[in-house]
Protein backbone atom coordinates (compact mmCIF):
# COMPACT_ATOMS: atom_id res chain seq x y z
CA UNK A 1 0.00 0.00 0.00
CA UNK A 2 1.10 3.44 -0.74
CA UNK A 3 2.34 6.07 1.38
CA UNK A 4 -0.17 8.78 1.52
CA UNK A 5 1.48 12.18 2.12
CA UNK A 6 -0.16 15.70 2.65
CA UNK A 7 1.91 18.82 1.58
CA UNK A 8 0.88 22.17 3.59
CA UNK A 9 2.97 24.92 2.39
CA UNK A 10 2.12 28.22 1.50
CA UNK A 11 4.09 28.13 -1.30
CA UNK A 12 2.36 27.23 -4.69
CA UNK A 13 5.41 26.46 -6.48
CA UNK A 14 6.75 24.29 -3.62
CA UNK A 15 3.62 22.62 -3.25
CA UNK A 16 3.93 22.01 -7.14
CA UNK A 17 7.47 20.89 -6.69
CA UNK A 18 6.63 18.32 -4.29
CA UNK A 19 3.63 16.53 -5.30
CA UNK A 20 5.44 16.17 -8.49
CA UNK A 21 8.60 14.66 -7.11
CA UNK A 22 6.78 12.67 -4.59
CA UNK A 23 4.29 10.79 -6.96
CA UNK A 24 6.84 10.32 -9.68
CA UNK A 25 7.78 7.25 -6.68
CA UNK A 26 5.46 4.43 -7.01
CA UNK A 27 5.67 3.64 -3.46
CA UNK A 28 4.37 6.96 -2.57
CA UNK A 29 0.73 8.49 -3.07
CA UNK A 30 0.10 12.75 -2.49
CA UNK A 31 -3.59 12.89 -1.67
CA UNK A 32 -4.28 16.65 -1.42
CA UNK A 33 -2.34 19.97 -0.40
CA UNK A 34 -2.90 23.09 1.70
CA UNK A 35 -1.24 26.59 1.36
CA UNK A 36 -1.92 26.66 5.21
CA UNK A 37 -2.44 24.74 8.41
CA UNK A 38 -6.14 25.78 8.93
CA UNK A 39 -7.00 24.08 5.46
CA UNK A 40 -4.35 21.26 6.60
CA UNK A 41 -6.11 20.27 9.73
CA UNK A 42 -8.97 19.67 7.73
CA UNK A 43 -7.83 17.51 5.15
CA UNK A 44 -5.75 15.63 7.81
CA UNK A 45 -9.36 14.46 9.17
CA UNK A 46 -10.28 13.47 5.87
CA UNK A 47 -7.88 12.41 4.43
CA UNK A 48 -5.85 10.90 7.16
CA UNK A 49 -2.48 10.89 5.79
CA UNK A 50 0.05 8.35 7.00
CA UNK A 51 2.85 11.32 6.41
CA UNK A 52 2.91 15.62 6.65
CA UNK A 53 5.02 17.75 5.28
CA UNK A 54 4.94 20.81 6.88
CA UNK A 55 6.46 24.57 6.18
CA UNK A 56 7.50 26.38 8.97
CA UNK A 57 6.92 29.94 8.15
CA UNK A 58 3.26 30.63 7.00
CA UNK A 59 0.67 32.64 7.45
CA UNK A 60 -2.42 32.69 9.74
CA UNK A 61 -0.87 29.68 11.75
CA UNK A 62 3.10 28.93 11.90
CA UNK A 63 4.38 26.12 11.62
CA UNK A 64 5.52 25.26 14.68
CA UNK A 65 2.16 26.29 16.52
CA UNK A 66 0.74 23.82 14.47
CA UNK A 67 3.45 21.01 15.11
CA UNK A 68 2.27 21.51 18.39
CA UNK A 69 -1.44 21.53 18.25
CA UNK A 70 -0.81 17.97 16.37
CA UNK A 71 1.10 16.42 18.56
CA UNK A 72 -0.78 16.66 21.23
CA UNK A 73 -4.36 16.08 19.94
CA UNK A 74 -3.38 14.17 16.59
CA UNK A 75 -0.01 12.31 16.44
CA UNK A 76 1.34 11.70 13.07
CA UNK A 77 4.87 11.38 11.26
CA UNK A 78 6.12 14.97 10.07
CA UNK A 79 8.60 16.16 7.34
CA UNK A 80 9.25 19.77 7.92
CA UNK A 81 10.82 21.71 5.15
CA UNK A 82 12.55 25.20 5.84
CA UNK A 83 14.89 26.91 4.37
CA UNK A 84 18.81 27.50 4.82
CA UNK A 85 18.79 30.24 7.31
CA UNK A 86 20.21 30.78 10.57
CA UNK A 87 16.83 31.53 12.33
CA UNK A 88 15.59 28.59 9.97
CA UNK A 89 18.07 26.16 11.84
CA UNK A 90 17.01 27.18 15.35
CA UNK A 91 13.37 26.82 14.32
CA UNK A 92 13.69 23.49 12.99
CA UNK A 93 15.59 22.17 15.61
CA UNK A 94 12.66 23.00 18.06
CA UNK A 95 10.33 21.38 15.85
CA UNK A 96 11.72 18.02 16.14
CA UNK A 97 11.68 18.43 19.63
CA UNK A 98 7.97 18.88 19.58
CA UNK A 99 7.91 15.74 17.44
CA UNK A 100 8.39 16.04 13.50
CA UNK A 101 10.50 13.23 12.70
CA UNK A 102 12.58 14.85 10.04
CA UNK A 103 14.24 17.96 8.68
CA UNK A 104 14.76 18.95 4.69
CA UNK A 105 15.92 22.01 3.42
CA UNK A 106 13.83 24.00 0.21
CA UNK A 107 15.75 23.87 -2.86
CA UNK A 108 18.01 26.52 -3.12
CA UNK A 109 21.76 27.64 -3.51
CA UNK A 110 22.93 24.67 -1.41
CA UNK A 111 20.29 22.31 -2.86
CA UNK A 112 19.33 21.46 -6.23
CA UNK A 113 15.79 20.33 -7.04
CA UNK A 114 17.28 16.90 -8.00
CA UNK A 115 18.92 16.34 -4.42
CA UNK A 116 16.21 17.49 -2.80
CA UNK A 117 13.65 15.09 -4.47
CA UNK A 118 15.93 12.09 -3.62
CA UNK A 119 16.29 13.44 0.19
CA UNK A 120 12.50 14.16 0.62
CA UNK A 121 11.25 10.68 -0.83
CA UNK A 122 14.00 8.78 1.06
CA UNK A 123 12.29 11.09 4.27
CA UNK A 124 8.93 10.67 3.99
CA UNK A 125 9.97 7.13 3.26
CA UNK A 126 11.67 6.83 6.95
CA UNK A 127 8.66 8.86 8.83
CA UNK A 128 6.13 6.84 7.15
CA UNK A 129 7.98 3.52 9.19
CA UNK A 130 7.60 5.91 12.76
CA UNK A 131 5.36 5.50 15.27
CA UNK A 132 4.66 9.05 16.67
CA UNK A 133 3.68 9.45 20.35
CA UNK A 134 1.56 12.10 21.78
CA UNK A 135 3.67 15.52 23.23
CA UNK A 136 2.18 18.22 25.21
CA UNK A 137 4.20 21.44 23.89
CA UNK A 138 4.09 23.05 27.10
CA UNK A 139 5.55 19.83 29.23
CA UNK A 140 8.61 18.88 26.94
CA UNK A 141 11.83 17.78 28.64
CA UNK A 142 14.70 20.22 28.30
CA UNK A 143 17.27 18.05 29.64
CA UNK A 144 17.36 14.10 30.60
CA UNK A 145 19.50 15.20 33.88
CA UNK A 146 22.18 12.98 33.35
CA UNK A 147 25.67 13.10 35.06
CA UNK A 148 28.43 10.97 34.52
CA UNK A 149 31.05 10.18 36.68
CA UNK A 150 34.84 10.91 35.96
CA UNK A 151 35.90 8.01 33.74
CA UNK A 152 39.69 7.55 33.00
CA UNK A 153 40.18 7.18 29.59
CA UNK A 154 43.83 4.88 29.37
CA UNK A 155 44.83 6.71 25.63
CA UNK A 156 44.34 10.15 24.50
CA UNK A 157 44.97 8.80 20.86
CA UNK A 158 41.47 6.64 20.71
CA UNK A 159 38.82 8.28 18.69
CA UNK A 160 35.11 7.99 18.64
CA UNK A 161 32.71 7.80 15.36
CA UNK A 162 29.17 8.00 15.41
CA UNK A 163 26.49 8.05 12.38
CA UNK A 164 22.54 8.67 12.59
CA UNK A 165 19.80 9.68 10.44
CA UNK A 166 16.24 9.66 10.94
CA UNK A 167 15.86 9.44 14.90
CA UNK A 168 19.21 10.73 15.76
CA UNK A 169 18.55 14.36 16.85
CA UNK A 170 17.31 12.91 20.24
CA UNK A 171 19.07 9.57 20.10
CA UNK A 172 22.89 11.72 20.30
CA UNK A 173 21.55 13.74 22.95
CA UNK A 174 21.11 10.67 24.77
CA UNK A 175 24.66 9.43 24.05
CA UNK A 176 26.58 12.56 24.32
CA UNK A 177 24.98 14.09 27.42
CA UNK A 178 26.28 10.99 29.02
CA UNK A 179 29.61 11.62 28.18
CA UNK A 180 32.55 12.50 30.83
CA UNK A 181 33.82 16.10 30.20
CA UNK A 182 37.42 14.38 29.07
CA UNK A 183 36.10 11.78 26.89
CA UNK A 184 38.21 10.92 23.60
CA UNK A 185 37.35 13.04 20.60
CA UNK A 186 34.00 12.39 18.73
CA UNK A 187 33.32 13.32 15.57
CA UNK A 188 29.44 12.89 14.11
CA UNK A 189 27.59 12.54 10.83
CA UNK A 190 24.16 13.22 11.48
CA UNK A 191 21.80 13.81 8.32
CA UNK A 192 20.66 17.12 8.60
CA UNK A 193 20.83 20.18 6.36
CA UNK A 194 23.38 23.11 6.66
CA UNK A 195 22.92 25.18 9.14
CA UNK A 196 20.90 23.19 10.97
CA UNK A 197 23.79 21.01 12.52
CA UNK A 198 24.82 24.82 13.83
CA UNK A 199 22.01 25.03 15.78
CA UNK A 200 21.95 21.77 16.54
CA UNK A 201 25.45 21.31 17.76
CA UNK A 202 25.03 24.44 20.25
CA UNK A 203 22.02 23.24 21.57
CA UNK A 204 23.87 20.35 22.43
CA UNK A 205 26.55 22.65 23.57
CA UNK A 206 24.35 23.49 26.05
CA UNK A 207 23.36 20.39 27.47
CA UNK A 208 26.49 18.37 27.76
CA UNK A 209 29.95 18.26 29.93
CA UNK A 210 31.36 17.85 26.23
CA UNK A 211 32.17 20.74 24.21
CA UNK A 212 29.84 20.35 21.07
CA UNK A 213 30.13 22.44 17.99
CA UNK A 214 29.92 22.11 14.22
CA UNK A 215 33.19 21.19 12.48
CA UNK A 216 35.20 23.98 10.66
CA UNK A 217 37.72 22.92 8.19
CA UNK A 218 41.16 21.89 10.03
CA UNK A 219 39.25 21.58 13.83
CA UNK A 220 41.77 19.62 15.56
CA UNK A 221 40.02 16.32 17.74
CA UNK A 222 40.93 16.82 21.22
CA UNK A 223 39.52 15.07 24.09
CA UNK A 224 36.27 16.38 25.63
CA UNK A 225 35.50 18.04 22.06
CA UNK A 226 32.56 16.63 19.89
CA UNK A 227 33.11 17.57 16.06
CA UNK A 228 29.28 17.50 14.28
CA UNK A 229 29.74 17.51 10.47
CA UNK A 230 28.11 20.94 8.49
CA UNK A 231 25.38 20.08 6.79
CA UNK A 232 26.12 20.06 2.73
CA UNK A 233 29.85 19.38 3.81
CA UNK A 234 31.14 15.80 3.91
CA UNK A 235 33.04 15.29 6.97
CA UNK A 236 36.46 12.99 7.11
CA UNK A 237 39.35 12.84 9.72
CA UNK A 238 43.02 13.10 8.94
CA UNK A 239 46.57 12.33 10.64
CA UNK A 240 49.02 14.46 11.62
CA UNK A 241 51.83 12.57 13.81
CA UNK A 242 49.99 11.81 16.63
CA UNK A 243 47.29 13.91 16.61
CA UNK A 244 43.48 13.74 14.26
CA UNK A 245 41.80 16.98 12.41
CA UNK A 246 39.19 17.42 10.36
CA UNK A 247 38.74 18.32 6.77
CA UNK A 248 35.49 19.18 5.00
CA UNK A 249 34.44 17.88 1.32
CA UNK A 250 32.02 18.75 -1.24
CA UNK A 251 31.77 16.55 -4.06
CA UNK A 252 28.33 14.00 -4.77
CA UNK A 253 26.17 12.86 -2.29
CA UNK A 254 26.45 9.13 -1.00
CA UNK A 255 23.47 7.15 -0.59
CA UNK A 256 21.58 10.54 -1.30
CA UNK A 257 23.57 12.29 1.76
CA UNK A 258 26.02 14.93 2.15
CA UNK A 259 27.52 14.90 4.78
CA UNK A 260 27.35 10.18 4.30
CA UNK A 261 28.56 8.71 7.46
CA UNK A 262 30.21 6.42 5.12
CA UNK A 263 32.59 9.00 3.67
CA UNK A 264 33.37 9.54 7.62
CA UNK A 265 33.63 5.76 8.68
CA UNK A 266 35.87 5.49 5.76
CA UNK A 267 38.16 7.95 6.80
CA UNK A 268 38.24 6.84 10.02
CA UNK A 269 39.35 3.10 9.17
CA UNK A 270 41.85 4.42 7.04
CA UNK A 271 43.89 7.26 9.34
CA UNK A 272 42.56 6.02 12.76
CA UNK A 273 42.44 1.63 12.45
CA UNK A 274 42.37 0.09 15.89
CA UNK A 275 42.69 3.47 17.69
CA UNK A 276 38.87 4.04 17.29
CA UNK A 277 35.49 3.37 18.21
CA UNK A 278 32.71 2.95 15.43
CA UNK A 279 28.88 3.81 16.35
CA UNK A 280 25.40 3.94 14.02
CA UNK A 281 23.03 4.74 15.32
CA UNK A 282 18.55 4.99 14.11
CA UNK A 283 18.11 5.78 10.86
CA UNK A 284 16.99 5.21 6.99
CA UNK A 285 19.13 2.99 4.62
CA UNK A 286 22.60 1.96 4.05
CA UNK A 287 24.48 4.91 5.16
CA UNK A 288 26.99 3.92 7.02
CA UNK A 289 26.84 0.07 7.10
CA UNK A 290 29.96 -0.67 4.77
CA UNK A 291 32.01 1.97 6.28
CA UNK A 292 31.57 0.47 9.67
CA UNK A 293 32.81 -2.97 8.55
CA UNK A 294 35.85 -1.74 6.76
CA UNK A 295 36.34 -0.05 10.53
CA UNK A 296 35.74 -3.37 12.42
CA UNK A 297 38.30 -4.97 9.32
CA UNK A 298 40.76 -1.83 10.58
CA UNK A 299 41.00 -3.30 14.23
CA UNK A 300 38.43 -0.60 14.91
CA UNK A 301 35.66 -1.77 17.97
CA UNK A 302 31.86 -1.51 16.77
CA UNK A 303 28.51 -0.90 17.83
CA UNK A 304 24.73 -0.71 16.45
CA UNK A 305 21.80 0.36 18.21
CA UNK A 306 19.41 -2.27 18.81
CA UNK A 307 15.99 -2.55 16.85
CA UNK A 308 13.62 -2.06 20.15
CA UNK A 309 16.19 1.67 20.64
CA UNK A 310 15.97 2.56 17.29
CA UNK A 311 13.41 4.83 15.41
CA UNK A 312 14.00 3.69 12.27
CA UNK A 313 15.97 0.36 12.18
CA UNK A 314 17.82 0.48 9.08
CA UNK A 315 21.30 1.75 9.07
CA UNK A 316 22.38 -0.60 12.24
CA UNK A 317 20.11 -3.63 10.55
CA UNK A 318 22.60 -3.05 7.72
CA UNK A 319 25.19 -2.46 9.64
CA UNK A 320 24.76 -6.14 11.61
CA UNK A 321 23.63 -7.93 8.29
CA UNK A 322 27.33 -6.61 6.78
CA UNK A 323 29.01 -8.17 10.34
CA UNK A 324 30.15 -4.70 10.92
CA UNK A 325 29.11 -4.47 14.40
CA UNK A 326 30.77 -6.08 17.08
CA UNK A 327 27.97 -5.45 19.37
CA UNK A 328 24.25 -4.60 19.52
CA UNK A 329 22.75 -2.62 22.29
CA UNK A 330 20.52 -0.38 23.42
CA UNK A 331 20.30 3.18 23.27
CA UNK A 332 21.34 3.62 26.72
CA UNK A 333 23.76 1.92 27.06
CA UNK A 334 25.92 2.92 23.64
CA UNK A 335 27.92 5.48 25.86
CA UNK A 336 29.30 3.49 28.30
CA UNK A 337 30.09 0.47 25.29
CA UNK A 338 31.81 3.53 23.58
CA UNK A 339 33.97 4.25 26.81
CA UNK A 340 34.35 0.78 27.88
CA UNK A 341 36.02 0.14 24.63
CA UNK A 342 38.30 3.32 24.64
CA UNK A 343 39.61 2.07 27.85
């Protein structure tokens, strides 16, 4: 059966745009579109899409009023599309804390109509497999609480990847709030638009012991520092001597991403070997899966996220299929598998 997707954008064109793209795929099927939410939330009770996408900046009702309203009174899986700018990043970062399951970015300078379409089918595609639960807007959790105690860390050369996708927003707060402040350097691939990861990497920031910030081309990995790739930037480490940096790529999307965790796990197996520690993490596809098994071929030590943890199960189902992980666990206890391995 279908996918049955509702587009509520006040753009025309957009709206155009995507109910082209999105029923060119025979899997999925656009039943109707609104240039608003007030027209939305009726053809939602029509209708009864199994997937929204949703604009974040319209008129009458935003977006993120909306998100709200629907979560709480009508839980469904929700794309939101926004565009590239800074406030654009902070807004969409709040919405997937109220409960949309994904983020795209409008076509644009970064984004070319052609990327977009394979980004937003492979999205609606991963939201339509989510079960959303009910949020009250004005009783979400700002922080899990969670302090760690000081954890010696027997190198300062061991190095920690970690890739996500759909799910990951909340599932790398989980892991990297429970992170000691002198951990070994992380660096992330999570699939998310540019400037997005800025604002998600300070909220972050602002939650953790860790200091959390979007890579710049050249950061140096030092311990206690979490490295989150730019979104439109693919993300790979580098050796100097004895100590790891980062350098950022453009060049063609892998497995319709950029940043691709595999272009990072790749990197990683090649400059780092046994000094590191491989994580995915929820998400869509195959992102990911093959890079983590050259890592585990490296000497590198492995996990996946668990299927009962995970949003979407489908980068670490990969990921195990391949033999790339040495382990499977759960969500909560990825962070102290991660440690336990760097020591």
């Amino acid at each position: 059966m279908a996918i049955r997707v509702l587009i509520i954008d006040d753009s025309a064109m957009i709206r155009k745009v995507f109910e082209q793209e999105l029923s060119a795929d025979p899997e999925i099927e656009v039943v109707g579109t609104a240039p608003d939410p007030f027209v939305g939330r009726d053809k939602i009770v029509y209708l009864k899409p199994d997937v929204i996408t949703l604009d974040i900046e319209m008129p009458r009702m935003d977006g993120l009023t909306f998100l709200g309203k629907l979560m709480k009174h009508y839980p469904i899986p929700v794309v939101i599309v926004s565009s590239l700018a800074k406030r654009g990043g902070d807004v969409a970062l709040k919405a997937m804390e109220l409960g949309a399951v994904e983020v795209l970015s409008k076509p644009g300078t970064a984004y070319s109509v052609g990327d977009m379409s394979e980004q937003l089918i492979e999205k609606v595609k991963a939201a339509a497999k989510v079960k959303v639960q009910k949020r009250d807007p004005d009783n979400l959790p700002t922080s899990t609480g969670i302090k760690t105690a000081a954890i010696s860390v027997a190198t300062t050369n061991k190095i920690v990847a970690i890739g996500a996708s759909t799910g990951g927003t909340e599932a790398l707060r989980d892991v990297i709030q429970r992170l000691p402040s002198m951990c070994p350097p992380v660096v992330v691939v999570q699939h998310m638009p540019q400037n997005f990861t800025k604002a998600f990497a300070e909220r972050l920031n602002s939650l953790c012991e860790v200091e959390v910030k979007e890579a710049e081309e050249g950061d140096s990995l030092t311990m206690g520092k979490v490295l989150i790739a730019p979104g439109n930037k693919h993300m790979e480490i580098r050796r100097s001597g004895i100590n790891y940096y980062v350098t950022l790529l453009d060049g063609p999307m892998v497995f319709h991403q950029r940043p691709a965790v595999e272009i990072l796990f790749n990197s990683v197996a090649k400059f780092a070997g046994q000094n590191a520690v491989g994580a995915i993490l929820t998400g869509m596809g195959k992102d990911g899966a093959q890079g983590l098994l050259n890592m585990r071929n490296a000497g590198a030590r492995t996990i996946a996220q668990d299927e009962a943890t995970s949003i979407v199960f489908g980068m670490p189902k990969e990921a195990i299929q391949l033999g790339a992980a040495e382990v499977v666990k759960p969500l909560q206890q990825i962070t102290q598998t991660i440690l336990d391995f760097c020591n």
